[in-house]
C-alpha atoms as a PDB file:
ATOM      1  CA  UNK A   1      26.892   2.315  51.717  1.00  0.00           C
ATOM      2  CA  UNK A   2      25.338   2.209  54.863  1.00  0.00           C
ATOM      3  CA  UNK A   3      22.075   2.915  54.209  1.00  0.00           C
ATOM      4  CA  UNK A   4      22.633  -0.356  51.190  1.00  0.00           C
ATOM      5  CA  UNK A   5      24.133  -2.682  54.038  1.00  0.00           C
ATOM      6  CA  UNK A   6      27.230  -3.043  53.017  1.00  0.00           C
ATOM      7  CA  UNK A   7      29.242  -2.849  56.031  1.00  0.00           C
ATOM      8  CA  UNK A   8      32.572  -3.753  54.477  1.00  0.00           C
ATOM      9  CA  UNK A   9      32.511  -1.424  51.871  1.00  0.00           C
ATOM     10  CA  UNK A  10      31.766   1.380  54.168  1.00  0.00           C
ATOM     11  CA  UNK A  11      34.646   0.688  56.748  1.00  0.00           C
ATOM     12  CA  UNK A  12      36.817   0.653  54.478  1.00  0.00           C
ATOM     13  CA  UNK A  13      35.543   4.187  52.996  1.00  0.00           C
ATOM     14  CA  UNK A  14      35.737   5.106  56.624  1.00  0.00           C
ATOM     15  CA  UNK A  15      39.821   3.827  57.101  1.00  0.00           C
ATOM     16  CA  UNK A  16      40.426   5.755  53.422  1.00  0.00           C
ATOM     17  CA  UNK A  17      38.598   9.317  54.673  1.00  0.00           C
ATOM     18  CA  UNK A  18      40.456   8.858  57.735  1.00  0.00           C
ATOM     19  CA  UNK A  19      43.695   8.619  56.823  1.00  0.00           C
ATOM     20  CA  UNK A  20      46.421  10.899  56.082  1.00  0.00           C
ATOM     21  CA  UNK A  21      46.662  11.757  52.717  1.00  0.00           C
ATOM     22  CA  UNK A  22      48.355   8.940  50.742  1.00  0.00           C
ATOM     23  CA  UNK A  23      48.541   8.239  46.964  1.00  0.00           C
ATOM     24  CA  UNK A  24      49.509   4.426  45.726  1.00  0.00           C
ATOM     25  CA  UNK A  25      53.122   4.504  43.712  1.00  0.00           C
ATOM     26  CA  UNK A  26      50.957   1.320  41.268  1.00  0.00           C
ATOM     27  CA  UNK A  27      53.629  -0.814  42.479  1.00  0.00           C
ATOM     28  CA  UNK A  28      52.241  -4.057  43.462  1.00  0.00           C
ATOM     29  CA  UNK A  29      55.605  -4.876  45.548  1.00  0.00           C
ATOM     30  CA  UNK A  30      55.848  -1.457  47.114  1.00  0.00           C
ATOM     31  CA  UNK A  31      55.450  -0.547  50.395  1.00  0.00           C
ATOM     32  CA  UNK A  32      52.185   0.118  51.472  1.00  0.00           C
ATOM     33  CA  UNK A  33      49.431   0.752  54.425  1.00  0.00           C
ATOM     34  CA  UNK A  34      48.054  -2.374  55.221  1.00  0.00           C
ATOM     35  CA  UNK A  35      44.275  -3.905  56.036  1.00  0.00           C
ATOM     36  CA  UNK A  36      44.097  -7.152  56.946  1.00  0.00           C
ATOM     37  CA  UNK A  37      40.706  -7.202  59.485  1.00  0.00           C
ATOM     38  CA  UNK A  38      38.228  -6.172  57.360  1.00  0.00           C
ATOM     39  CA  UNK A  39      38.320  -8.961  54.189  1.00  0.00           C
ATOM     40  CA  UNK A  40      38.048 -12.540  54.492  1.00  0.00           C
ATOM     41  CA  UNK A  41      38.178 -15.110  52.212  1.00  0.00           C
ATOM     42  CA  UNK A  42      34.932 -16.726  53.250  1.00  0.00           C
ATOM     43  CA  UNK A  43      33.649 -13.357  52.751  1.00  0.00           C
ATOM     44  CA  UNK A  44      34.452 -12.921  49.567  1.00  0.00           C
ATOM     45  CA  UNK A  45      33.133 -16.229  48.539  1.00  0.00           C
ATOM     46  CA  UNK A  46      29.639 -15.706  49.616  1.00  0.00           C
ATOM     47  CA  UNK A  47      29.201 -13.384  46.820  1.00  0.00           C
ATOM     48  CA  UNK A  48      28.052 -13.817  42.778  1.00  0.00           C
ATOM     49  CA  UNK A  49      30.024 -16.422  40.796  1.00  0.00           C
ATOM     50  CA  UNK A  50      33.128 -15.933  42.864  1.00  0.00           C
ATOM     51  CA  UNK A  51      32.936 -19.816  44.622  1.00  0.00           C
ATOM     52  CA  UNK A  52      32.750 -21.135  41.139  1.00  0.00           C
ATOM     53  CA  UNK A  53      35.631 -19.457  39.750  1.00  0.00           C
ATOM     54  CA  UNK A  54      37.808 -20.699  43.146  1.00  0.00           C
ATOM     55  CA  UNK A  55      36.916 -24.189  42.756  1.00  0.00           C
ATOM     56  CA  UNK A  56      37.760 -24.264  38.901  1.00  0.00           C
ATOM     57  CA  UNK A  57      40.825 -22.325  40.808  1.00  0.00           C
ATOM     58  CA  UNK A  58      42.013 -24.903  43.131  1.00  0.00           C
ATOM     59  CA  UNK A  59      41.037 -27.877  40.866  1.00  0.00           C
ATOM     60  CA  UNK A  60      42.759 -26.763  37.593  1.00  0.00           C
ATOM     61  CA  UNK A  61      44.781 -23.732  37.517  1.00  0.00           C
ATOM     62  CA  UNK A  62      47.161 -23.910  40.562  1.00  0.00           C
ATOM     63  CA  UNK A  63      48.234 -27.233  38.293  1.00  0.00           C
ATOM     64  CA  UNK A  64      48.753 -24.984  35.383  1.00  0.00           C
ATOM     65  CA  UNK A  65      52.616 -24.958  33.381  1.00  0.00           C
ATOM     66  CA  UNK A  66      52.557 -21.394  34.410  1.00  0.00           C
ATOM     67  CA  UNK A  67      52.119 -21.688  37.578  1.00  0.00           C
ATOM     68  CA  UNK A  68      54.217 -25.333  38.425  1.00  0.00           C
ATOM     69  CA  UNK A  69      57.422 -23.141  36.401  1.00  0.00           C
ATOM     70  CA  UNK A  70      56.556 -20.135  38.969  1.00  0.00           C
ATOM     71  CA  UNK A  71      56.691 -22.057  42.187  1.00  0.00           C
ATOM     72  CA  UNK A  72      59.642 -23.691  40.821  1.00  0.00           C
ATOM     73  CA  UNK A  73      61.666 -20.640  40.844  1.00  0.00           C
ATOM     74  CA  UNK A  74      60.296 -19.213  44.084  1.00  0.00           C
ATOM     75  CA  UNK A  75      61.543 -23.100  45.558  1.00  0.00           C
ATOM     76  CA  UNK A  76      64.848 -23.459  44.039  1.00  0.00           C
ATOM     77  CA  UNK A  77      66.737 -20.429  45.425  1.00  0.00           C
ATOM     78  CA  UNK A  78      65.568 -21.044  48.700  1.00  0.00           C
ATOM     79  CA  UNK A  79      66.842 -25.134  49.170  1.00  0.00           C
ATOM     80  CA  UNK A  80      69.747 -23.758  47.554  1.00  0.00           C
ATOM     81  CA  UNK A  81      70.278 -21.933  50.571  1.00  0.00           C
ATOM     82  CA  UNK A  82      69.096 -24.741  52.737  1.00  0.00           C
ATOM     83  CA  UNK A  83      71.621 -26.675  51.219  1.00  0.00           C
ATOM     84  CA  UNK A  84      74.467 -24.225  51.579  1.00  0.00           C
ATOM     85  CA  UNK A  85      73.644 -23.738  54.970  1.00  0.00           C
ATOM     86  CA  UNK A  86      73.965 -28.079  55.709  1.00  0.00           C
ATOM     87  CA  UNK A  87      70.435 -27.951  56.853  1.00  0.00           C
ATOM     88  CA  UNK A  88      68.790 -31.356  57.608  1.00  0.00           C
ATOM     89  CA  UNK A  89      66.353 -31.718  55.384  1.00  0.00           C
ATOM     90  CA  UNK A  90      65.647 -29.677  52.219  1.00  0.00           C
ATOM     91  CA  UNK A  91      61.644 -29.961  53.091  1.00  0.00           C
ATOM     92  CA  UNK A  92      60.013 -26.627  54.606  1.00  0.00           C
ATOM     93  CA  UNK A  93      57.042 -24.814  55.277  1.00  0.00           C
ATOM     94  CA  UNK A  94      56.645 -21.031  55.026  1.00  0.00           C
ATOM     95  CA  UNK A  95      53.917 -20.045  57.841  1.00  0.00           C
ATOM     96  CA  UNK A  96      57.360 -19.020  59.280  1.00  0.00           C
ATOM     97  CA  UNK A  97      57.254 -15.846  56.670  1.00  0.00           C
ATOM     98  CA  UNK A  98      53.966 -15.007  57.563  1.00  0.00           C
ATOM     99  CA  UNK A  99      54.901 -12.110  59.486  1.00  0.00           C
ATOM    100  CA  UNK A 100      55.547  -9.749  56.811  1.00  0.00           C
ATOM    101  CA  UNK A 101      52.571 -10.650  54.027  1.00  0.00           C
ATOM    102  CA  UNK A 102      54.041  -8.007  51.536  1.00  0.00           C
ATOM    103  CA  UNK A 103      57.005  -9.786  51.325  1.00  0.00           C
ATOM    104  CA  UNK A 104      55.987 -13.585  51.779  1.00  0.00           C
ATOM    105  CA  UNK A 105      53.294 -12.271  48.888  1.00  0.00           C
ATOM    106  CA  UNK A 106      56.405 -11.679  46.686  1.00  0.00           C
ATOM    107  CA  UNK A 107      58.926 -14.813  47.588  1.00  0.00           C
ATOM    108  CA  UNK A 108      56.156 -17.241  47.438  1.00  0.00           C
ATOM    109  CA  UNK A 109      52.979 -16.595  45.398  1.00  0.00           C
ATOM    110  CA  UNK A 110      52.697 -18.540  42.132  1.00  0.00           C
ATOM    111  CA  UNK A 111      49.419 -18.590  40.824  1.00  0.00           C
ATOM    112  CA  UNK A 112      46.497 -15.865  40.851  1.00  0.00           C
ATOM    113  CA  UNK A 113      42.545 -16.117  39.910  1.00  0.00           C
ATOM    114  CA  UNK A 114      41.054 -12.581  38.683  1.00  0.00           C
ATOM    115  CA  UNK A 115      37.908 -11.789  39.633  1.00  0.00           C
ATOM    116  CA  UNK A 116      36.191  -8.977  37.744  1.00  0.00           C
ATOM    117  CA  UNK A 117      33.657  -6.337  39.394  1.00  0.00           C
ATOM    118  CA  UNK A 118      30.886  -8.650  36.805  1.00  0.00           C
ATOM    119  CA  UNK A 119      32.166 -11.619  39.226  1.00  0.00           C
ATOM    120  CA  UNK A 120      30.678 -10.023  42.381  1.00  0.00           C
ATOM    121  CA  UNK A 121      27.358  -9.172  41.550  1.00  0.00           C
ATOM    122  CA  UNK A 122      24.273 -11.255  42.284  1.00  0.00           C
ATOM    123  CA  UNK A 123      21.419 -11.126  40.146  1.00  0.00           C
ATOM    124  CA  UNK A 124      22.868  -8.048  37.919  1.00  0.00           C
ATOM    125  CA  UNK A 125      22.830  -5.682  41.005  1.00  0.00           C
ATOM    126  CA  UNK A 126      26.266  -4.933  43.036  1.00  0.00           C
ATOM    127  CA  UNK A 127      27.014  -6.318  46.239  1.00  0.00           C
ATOM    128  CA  UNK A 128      28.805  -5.235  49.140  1.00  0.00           C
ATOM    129  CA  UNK A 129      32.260  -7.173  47.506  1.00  0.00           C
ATOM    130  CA  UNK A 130      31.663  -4.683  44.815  1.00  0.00           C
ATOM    131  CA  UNK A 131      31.515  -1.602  46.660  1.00  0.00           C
ATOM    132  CA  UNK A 132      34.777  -3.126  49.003  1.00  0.00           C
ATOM    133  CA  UNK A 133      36.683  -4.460  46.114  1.00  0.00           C
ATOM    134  CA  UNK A 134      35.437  -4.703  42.614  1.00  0.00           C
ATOM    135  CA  UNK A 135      38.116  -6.039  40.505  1.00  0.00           C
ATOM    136  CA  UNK A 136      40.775  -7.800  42.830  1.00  0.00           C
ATOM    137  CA  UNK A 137      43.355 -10.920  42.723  1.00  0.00           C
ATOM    138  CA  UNK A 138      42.964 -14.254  44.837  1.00  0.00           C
ATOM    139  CA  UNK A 139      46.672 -15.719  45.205  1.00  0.00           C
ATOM    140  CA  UNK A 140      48.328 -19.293  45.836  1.00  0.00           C
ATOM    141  CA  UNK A 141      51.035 -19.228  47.472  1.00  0.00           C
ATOM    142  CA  UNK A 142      53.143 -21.763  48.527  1.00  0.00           C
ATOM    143  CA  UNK A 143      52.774 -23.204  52.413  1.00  0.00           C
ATOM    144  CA  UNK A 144      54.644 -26.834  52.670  1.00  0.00           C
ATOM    145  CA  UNK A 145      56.757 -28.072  50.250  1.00  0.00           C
ATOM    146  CA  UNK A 146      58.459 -32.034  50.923  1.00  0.00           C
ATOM    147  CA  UNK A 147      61.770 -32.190  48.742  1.00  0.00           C
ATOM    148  CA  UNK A 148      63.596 -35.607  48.320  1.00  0.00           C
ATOM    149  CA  UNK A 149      65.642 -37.214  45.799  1.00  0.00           C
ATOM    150  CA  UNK A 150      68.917 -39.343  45.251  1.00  0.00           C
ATOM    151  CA  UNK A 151      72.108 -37.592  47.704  1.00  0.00           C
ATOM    152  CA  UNK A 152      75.660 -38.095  45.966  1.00  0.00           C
ATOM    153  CA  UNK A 153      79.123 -36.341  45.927  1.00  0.00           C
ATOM    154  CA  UNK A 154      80.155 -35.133  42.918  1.00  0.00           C
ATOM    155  CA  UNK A 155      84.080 -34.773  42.290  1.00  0.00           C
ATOM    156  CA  UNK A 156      85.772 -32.764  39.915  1.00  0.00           C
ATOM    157  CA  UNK A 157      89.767 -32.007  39.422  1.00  0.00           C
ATOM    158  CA  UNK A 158      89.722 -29.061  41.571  1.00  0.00           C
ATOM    159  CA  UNK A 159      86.422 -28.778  43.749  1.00  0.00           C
ATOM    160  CA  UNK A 160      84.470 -31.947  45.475  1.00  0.00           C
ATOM    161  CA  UNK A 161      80.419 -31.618  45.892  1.00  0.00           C
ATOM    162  CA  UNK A 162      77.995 -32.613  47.785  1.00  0.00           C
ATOM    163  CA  UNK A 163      74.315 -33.125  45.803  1.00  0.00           C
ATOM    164  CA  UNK A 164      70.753 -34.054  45.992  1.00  0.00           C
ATOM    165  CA  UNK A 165      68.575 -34.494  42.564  1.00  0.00           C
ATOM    166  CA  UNK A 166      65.733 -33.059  44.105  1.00  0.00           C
ATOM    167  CA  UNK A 167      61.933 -32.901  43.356  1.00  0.00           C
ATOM    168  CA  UNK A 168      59.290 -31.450  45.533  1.00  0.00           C
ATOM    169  CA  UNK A 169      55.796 -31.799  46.691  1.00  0.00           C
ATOM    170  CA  UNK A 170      53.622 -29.066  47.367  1.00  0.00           C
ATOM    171  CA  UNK A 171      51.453 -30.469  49.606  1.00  0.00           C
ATOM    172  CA  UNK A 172      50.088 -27.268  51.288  1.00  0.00           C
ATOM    173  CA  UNK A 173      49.536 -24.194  49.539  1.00  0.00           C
ATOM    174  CA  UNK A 174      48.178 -20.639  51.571  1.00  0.00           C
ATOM    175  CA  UNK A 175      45.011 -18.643  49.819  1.00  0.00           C
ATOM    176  CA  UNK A 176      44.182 -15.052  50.341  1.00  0.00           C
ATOM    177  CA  UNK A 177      42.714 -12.128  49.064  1.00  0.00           C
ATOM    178  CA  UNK A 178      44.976  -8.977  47.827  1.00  0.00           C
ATOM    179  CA  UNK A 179      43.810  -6.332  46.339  1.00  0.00           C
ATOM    180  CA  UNK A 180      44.920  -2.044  46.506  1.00  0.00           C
ATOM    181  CA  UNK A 181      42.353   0.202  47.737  1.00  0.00           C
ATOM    182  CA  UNK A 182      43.057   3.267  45.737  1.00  0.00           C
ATOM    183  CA  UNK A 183      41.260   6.317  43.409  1.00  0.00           C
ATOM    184  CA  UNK A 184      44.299   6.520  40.795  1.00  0.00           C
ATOM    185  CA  UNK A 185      43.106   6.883  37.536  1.00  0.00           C
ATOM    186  CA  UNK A 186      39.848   7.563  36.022  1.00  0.00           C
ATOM    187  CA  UNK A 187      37.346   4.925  37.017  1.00  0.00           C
ATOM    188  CA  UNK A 188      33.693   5.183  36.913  1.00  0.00           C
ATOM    189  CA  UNK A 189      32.607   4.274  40.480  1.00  0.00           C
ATOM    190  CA  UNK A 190      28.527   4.063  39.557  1.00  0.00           C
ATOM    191  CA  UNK A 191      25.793   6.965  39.953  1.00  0.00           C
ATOM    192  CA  UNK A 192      24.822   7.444  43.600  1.00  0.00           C
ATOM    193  CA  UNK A 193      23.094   9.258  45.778  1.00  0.00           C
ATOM    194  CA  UNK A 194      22.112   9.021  49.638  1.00  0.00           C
ATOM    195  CA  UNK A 195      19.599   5.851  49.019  1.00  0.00           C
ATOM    196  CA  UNK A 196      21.938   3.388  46.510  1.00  0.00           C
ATOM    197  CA  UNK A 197      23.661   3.252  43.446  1.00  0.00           C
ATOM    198  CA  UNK A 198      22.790   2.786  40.033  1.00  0.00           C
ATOM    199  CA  UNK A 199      25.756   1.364  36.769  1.00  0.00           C
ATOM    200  CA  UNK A 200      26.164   0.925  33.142  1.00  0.00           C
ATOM    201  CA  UNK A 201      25.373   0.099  30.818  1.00  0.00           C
ATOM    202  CA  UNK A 202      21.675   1.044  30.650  1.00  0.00           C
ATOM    203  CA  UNK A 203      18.006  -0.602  31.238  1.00  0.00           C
ATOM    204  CA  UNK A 204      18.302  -3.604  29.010  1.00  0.00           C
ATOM    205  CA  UNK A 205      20.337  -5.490  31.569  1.00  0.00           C
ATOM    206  CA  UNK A 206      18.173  -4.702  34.114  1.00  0.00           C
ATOM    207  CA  UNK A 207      15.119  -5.159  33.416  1.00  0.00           C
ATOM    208  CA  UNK A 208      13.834  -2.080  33.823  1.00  0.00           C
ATOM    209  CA  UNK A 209      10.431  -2.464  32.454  1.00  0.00           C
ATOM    210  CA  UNK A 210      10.042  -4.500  35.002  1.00  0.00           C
ATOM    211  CA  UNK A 211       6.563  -3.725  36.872  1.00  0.00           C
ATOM    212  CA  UNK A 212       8.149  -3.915  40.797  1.00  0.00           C
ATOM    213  CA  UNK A 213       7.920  -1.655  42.850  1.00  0.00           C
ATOM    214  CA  UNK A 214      11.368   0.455  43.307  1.00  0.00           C
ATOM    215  CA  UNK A 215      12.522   0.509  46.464  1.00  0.00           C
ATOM    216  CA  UNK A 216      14.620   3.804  47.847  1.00  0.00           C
ATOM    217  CA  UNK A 217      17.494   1.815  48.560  1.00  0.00           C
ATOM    218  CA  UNK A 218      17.164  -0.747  45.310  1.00  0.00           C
ATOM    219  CA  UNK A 219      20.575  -1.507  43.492  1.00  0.00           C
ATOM    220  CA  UNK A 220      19.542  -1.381  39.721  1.00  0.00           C
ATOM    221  CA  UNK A 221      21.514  -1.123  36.560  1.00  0.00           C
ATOM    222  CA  UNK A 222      19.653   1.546  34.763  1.00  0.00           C
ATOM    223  CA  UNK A 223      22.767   4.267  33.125  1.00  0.00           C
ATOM    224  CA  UNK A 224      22.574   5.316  29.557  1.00  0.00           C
ATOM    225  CA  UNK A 225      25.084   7.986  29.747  1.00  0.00           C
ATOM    226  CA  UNK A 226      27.571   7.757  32.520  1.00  0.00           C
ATOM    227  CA  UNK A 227      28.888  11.169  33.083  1.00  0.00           C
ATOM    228  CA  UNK A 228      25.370  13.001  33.475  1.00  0.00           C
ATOM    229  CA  UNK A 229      22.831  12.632  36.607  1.00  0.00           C
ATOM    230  CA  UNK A 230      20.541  10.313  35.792  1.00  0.00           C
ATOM    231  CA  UNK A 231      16.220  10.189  37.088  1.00  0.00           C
ATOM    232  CA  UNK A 232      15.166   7.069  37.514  1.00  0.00           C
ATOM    233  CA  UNK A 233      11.835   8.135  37.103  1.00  0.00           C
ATOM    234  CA  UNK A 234       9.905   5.504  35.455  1.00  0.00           C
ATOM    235  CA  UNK A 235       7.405   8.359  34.094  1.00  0.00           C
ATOM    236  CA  UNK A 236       7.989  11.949  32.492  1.00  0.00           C
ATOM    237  CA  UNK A 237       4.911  12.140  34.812  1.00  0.00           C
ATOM    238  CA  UNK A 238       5.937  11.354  37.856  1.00  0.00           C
ATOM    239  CA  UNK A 239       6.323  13.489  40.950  1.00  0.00           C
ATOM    240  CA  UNK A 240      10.241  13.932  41.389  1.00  0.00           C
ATOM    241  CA  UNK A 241      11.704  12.848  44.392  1.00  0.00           C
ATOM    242  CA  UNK A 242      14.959  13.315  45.539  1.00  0.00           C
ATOM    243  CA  UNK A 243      15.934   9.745  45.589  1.00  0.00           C
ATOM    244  CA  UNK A 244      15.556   9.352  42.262  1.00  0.00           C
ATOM    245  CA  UNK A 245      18.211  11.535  41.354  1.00  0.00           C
ATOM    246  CA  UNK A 246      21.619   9.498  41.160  1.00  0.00           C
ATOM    247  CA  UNK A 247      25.308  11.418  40.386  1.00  0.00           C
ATOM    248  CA  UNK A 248      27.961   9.574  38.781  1.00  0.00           C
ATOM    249  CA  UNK A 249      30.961   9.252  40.605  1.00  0.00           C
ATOM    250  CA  UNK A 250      35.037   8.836  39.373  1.00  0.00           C
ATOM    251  CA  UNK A 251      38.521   7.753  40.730  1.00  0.00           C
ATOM    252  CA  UNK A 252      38.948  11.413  40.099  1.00  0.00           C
ATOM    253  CA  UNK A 253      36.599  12.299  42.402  1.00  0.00           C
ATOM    254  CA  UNK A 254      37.752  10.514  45.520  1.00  0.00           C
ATOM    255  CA  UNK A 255      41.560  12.030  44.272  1.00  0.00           C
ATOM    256  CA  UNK A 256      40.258  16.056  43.872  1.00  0.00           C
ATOM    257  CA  UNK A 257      38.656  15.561  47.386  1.00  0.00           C
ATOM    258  CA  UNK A 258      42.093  14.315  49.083  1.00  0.00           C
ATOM    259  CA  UNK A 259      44.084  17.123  47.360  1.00  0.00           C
ATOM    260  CA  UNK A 260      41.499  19.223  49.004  1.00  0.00           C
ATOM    261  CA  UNK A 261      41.506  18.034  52.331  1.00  0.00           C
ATOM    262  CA  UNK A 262      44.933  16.651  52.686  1.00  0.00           C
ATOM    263  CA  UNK A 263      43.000  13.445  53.800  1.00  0.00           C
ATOM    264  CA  UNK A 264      42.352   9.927  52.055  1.00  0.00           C
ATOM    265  CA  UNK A 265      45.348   7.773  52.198  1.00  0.00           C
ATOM    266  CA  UNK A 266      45.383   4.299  50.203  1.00  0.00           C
ATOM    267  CA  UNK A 267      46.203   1.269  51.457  1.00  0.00           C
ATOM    268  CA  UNK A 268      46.638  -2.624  50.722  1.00  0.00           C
ATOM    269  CA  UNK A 269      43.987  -5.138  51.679  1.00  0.00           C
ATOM    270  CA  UNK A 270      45.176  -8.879  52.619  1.00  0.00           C
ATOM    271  CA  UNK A 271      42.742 -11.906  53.868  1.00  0.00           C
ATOM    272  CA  UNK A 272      44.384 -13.542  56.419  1.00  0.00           C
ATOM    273  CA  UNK A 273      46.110 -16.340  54.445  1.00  0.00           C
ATOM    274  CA  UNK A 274      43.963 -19.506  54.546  1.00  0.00           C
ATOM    275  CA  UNK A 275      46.308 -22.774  54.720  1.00  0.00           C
ATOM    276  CA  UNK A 276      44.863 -25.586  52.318  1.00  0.00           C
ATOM    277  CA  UNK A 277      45.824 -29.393  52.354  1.00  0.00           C
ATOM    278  CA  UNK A 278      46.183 -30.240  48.241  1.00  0.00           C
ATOM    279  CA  UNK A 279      44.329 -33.316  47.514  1.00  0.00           C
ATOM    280  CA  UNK A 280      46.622 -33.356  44.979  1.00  0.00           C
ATOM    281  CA  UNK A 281      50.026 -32.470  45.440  1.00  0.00           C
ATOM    282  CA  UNK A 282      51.814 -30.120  43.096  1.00  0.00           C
ATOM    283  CA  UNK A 283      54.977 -32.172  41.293  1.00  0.00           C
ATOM    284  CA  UNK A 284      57.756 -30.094  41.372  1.00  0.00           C
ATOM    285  CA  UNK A 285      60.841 -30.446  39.154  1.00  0.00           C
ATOM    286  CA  UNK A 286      63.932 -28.913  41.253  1.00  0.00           C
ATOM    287  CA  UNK A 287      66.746 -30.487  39.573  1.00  0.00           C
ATOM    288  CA  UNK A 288      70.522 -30.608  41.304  1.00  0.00           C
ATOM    289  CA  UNK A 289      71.222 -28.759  44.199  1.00  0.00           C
ATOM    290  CA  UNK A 290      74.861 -28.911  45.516  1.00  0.00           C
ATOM    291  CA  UNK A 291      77.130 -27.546  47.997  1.00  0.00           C
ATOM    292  CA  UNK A 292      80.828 -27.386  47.685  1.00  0.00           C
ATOM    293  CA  UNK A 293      82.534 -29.234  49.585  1.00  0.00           C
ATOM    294  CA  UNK A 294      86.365 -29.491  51.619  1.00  0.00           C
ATOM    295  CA  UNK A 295      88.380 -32.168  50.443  1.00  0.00           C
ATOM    296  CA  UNK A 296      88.999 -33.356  54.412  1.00  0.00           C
ATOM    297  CA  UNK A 297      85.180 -33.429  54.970  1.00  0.00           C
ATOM    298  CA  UNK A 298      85.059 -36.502  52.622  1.00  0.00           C
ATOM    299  CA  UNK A 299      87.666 -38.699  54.029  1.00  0.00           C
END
């Protein structure tokens, strides 16, 4: 990874051969070692089509059904609460909840763009957001939400209530990248050897009859056959150099190595949450939200 320059990707090799042995549970709310210095957002987006796929992100799908009936339900608990508790104003922002990014991951997110390992590569070679990430999540989550509405009581024979028919505004919304860094399963990771790395599926993506020179450190897609070496060798003729050679590479590997050396421990990656002002708010639906009331409160 080094010798490719892709410094990301090899720090957080470095973290994951470093520490103690750790295996993720697959549960996306669980408890887990965290990253959050070596990703960024603007990072990620310098790389393949990813941009493309965030703007489409931010201009359509944060405005989805889906994702309007998701941030619903993460709102509507919480101004419940507001409400119970006689707080001024129904209207809140959640940089508050910042603190613990597990946990303000699962009260607030409510929309998520997939980007696939295809996403991060730049003409047909892998990048250094390949090697880091591959396939990983970019998340909305809410950040400021402005709640109004018509305030009434509402009496009944044997309890009196105090009500707002509320709609919201998400007017700010925080962006981030999560993704697990982890070797479960049985995942081809590429061919490699000391120079690059080579993936499927084969020569006809890229270009291989191609006349250029190939460089010792070149990123190509050559593989026929994944779970064999593989010479790059462009002639039966040619004088073999080590190089050439590449070794493909599994999950499984990465997993035999920590059972071996009690070392490897996965983690979670976050960005550091980027807070975005909606050109267009998000129109939320709340509904009625009421508090009981005492009878002497409303003389």
């Amino acid at each position: 990874m080094d010798n490719l320059g892709w410094k990301v990707s090899a720090r957080l090799a470095r973290l994951w051969f470093a520490s103690p042995e750790h295996v993720y549970d697959n549960d996306t709310k669980s408890v887990q070692p965290l990253e959050t210095d070596s990703v960024t957002l603007d990072w990620v987006l310098k790389f393949g089509s990813v941009r493309k796929k965030y703007e489409k992100f931010l201009a359509n799908d944060i405005y989805s059904e889906k994702a309007i009936a998701t941030a619903e339900d993460n709102v509507k608990p919480f101004i419940q609460k507001l409400m119970v508790d006689r707080s001024s104003t129904l209207s809140f922002n959640t940089s508050a909840f910042l603190g613990d990014l597990r946990k303000f991951h699962i009260d607030w997110e409510f929309q998520l763009l997939p980007i696939s390992d295809w996403d991060t590569f730049e003409n047909l070679s892998m990048t250094d957001l390949t090697g880091a990430l591959a396939n990983f999540n970019i998340y909305a989550a809410i950040g400021n939400v402005e709640v109004s509405g018509e305030k009434y009581y509402r009496y009944e024979k044997t309890s009196n209530f105090y009500c707002q028919n509320a709609v919201g505004k998400i007017t700010h919304i925080y962006v981030y990248v999560k993704d697990n860094y982890s070797f479960n399963g049985k995942q081809y990771l590429g061919h490699w050897n000391k120079h690059g790395v080579i993936i499927s599926p084969g020569p006809v993506l890229s270009g291989a009859s191609s006349s250029s020179p190939k460089r010792d450190t070149d990123i190509d897609i050559w593989v026929k056959s994944v779970d064999k070496p593989v010479d790059t060798r462009r002639s039966l003729f040619g004088k073999f150099k080590e190089p050439d050679v590449f070794y493909p590479v599994y999950n499984s590997d990465y997993s035999r190595w920590r059972s071996k050396h009690h070392r490897g421990g996965d983690f979670m990656i976050y960005s550091k949450p980027v807070y975005l002002k909606l050109k267009r708010p998000i129109e939320l639906k709340l509904g009625e939200i009421c508090r009981l009331e005492q009878s002497n409160s409303l003389a």
